[in-house]
C-alpha atoms as a PDB file:
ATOM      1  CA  UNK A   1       0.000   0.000   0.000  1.00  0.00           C
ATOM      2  CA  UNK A   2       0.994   3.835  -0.676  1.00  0.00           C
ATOM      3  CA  UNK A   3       1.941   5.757   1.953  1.00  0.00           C
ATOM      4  CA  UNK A   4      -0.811   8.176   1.671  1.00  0.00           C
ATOM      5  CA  UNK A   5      -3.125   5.072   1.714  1.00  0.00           C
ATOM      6  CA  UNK A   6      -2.467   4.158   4.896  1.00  0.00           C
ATOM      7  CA  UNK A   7      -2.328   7.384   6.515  1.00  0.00           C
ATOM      8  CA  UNK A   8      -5.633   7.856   5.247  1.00  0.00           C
ATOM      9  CA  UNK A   9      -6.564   4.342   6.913  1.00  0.00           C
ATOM     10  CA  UNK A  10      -4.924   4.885  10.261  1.00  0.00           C
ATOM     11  CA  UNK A  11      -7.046   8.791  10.537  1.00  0.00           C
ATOM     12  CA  UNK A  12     -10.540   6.709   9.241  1.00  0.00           C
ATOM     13  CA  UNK A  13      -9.092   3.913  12.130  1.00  0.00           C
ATOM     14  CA  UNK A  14      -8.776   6.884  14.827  1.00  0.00           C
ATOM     15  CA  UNK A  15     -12.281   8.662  13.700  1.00  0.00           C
ATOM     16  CA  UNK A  16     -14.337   5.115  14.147  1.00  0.00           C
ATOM     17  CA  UNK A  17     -12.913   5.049  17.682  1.00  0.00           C
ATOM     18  CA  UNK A  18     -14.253   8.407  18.896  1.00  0.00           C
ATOM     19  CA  UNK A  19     -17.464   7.421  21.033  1.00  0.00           C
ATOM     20  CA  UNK A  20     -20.348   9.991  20.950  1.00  0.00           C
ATOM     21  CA  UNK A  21     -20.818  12.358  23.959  1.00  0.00           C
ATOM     22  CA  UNK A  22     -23.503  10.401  26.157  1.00  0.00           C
ATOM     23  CA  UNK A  23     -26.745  12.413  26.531  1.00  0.00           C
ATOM     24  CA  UNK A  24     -27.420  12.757  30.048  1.00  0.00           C
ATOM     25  CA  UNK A  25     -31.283  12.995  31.182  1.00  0.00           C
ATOM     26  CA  UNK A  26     -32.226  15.042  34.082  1.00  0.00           C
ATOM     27  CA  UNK A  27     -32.537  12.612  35.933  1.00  0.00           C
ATOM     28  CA  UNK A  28     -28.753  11.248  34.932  1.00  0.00           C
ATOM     29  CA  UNK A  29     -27.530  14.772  36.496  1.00  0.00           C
ATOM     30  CA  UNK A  30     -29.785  14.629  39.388  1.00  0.00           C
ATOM     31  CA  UNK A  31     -27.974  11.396  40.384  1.00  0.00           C
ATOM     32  CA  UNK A  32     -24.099  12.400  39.411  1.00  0.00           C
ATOM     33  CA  UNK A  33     -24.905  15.130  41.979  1.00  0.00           C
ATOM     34  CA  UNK A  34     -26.271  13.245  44.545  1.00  0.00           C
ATOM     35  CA  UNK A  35     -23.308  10.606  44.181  1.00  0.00           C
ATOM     36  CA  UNK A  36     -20.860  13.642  44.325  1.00  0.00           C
ATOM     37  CA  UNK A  37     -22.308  14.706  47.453  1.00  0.00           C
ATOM     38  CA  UNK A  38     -22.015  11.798  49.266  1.00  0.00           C
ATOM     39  CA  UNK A  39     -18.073  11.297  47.886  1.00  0.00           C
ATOM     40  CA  UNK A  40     -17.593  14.408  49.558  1.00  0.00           C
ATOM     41  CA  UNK A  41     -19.211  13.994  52.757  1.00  0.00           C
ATOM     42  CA  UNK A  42     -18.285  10.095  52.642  1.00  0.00           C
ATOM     43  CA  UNK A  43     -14.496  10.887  51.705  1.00  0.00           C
ATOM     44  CA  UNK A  44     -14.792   7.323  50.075  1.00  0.00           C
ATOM     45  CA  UNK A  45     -12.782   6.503  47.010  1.00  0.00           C
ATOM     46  CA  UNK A  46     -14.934   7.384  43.742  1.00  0.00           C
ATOM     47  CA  UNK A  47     -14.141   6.825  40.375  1.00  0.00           C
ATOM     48  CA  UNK A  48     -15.510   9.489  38.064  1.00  0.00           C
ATOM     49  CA  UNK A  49     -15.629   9.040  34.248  1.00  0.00           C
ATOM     50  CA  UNK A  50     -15.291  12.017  31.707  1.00  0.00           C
ATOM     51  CA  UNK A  51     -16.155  12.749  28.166  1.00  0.00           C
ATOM     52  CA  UNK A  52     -13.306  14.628  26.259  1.00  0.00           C
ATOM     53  CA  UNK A  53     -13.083  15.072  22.589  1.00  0.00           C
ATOM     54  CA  UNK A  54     -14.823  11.796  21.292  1.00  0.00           C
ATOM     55  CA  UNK A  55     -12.932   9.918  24.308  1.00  0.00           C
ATOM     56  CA  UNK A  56     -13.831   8.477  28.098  1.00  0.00           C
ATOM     57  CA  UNK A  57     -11.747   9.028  30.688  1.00  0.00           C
ATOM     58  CA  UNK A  58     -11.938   7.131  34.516  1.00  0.00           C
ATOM     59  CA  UNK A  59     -10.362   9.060  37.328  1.00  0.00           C
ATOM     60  CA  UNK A  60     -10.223   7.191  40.854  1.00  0.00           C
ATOM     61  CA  UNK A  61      -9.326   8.683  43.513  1.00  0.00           C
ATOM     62  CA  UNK A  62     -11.471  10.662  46.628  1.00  0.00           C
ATOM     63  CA  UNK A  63     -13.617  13.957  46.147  1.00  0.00           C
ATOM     64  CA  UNK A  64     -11.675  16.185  48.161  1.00  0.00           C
ATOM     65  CA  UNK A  65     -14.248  19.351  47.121  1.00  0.00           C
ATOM     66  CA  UNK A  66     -16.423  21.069  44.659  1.00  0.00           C
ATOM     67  CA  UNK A  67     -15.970  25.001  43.261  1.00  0.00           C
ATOM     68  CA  UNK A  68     -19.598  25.823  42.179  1.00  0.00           C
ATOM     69  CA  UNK A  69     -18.518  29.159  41.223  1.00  0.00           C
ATOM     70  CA  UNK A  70     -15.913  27.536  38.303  1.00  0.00           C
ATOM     71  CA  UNK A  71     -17.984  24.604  37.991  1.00  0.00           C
ATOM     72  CA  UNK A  72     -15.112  21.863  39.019  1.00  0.00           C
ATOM     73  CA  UNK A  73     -14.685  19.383  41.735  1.00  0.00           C
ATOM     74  CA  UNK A  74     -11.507  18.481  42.952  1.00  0.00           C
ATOM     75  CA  UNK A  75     -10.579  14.529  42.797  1.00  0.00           C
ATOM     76  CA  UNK A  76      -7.231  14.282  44.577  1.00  0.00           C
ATOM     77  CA  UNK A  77      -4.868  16.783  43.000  1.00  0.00           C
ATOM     78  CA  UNK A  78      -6.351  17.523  39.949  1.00  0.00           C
ATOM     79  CA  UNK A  79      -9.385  19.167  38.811  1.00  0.00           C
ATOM     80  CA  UNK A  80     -12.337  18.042  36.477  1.00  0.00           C
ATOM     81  CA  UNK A  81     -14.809  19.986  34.734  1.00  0.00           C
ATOM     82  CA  UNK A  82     -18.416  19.450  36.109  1.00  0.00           C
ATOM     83  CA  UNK A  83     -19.245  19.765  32.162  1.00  0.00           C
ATOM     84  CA  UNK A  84     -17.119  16.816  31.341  1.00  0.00           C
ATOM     85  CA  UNK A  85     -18.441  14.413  33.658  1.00  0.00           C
ATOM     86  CA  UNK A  86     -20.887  11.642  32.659  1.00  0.00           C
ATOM     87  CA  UNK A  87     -21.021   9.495  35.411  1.00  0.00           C
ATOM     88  CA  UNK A  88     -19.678   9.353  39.599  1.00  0.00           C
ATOM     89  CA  UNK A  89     -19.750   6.173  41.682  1.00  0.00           C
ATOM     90  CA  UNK A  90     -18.446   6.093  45.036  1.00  0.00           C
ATOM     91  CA  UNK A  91     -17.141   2.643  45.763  1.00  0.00           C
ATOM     92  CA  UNK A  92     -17.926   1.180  48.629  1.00  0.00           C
END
């Protein structure tokens, strides 16, 4: 194959990988709050799982707080995006 063939194959490759952002219901938001409320009061590990740029992401690690004023919560040492997250579990 060409060189320019496969480069075209690997981008196509890349492109069917991308997952769609999940559409979250009212109700799906209602309960990602609820579960971040209870990491923080809890202080139990949670794993939290983002949606950036066609890709999931799962961060573990323990709600330490949320800004509401920059819309972020802090897991550990590093801070997520409210906007970005599609789902919270604490685990028990």
């Amino acid at each position: 194959m060409l060189p320019e063939h496969l480069r075209e194959l690997r981008k196509w490759q890349a492109e069917d990988d991308l997952v769609k952002r999940p559409n979250l219901s009212e109700w799906d938001l209602q309960q990602i709050q609820q579960e971040i409320d209870r990491a923080i009061r809890s202080r139990e590990l949670t794993e939290v799982q983002t949606w950036r740029d066609g890709i999931l992401h799962k961060h573990t690690g323990i709600i330490v707080s949320a800004d509401i004023s920059s819309q972020r919560i802090q897991l550990d040492e590093r801070w997520i995006k409210v906007a970005e997250i599609v789902s919270v579990n604490v685990l028990e």
